[in-house]
Protein backbone atom coordinates (compact mmCIF):
# COMPACT_ATOMS: atom_id res chain seq x y z
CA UNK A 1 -9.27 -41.76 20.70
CA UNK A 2 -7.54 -38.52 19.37
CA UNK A 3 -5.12 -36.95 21.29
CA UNK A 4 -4.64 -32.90 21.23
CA UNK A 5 -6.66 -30.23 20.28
CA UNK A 6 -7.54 -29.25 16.68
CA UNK A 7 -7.54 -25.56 15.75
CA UNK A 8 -6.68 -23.38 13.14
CA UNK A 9 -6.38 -20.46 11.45
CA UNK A 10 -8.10 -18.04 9.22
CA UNK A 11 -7.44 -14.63 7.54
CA UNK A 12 -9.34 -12.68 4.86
CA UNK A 13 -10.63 -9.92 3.21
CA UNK A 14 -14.37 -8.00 2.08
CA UNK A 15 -16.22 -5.23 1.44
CA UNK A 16 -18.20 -3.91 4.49
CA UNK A 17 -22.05 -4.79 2.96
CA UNK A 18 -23.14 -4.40 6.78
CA UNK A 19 -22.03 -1.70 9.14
CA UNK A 20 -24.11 -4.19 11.90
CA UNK A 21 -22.24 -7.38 11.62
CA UNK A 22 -18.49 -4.94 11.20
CA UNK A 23 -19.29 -3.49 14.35
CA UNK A 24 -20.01 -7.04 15.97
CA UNK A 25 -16.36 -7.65 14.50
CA UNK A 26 -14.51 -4.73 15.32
CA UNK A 27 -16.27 -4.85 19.26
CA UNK A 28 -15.12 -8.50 19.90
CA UNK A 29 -11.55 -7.53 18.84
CA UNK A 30 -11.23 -4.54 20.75
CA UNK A 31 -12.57 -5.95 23.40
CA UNK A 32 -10.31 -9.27 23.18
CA UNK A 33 -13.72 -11.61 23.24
CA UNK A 34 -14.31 -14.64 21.16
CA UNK A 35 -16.24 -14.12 17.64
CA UNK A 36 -17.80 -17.44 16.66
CA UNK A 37 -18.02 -17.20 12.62
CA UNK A 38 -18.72 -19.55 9.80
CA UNK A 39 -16.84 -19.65 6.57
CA UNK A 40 -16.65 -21.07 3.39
CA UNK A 41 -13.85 -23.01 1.98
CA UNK A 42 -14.17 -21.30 -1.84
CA UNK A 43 -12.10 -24.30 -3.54
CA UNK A 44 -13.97 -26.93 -2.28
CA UNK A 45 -17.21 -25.59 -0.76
CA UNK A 46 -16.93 -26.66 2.31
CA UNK A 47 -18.46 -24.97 5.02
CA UNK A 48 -16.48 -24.74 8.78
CA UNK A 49 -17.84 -23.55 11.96
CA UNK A 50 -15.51 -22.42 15.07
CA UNK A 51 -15.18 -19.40 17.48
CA UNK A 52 -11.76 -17.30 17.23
CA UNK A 53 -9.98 -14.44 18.39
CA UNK A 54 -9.49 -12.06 16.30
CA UNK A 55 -5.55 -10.99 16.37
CA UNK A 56 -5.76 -8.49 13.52
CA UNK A 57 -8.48 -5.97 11.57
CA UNK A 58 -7.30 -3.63 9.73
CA UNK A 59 -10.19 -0.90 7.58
CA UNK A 60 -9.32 0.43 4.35
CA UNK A 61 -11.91 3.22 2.84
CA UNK A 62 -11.11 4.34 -0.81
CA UNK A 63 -12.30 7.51 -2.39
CA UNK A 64 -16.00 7.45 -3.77
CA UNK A 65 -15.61 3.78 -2.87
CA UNK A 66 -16.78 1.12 -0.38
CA UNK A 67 -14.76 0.13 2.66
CA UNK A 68 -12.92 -2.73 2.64
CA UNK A 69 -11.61 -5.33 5.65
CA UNK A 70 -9.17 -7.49 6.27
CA UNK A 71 -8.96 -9.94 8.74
CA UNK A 72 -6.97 -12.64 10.77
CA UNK A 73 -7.94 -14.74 13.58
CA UNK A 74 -6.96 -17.96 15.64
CA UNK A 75 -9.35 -20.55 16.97
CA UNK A 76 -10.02 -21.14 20.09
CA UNK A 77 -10.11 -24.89 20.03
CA UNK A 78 -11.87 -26.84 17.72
CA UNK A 79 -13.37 -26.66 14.03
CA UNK A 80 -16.81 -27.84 12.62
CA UNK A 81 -17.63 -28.68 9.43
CA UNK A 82 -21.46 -28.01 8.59
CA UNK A 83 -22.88 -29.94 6.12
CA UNK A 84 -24.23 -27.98 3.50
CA UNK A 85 -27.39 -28.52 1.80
């Protein structure tokens, strides 16, 4: 048996490529709710599965440019790892 719970946490950055799944984002964190998300380890691949609050968002828009996000959020208990195909 393991004892405890196993969480985490996660922070990062993009460009906005869809203003759907940002406002998904951006609602949950006003809002306080749980975002479930999947991400990618990029050194090793590995994909991870998990719902988490998101504590901070912050929007940058550039000049003639594309928006960018950043990100960080804690999970709300534990982590999956998907195996990918």
């Amino acid at each position: 048996d393991e004892a405890g719970m196993r969480s985490g946490s996660i922070s990062g950055e993009g460009v906005i490529s869809n203003d759907d799944n940002y406002e998904i984002m951006e609602g949950d964190f006003l809002s306080n709710l749980l975002t479930c998300l999947a991400f990618i380890n990029v050194k090793n691949g590995k994909i991870y599965y998990g719902c988490f609050k998101i504590t901070a968002l912050e929007l940058t828009g550039e000049y003639a440019g594309e928006a960018t996000y950043s990100m960080s959020a804690e999970s709300s208990g534990e982590i999956s790892r998907i195996l990918a195909a």
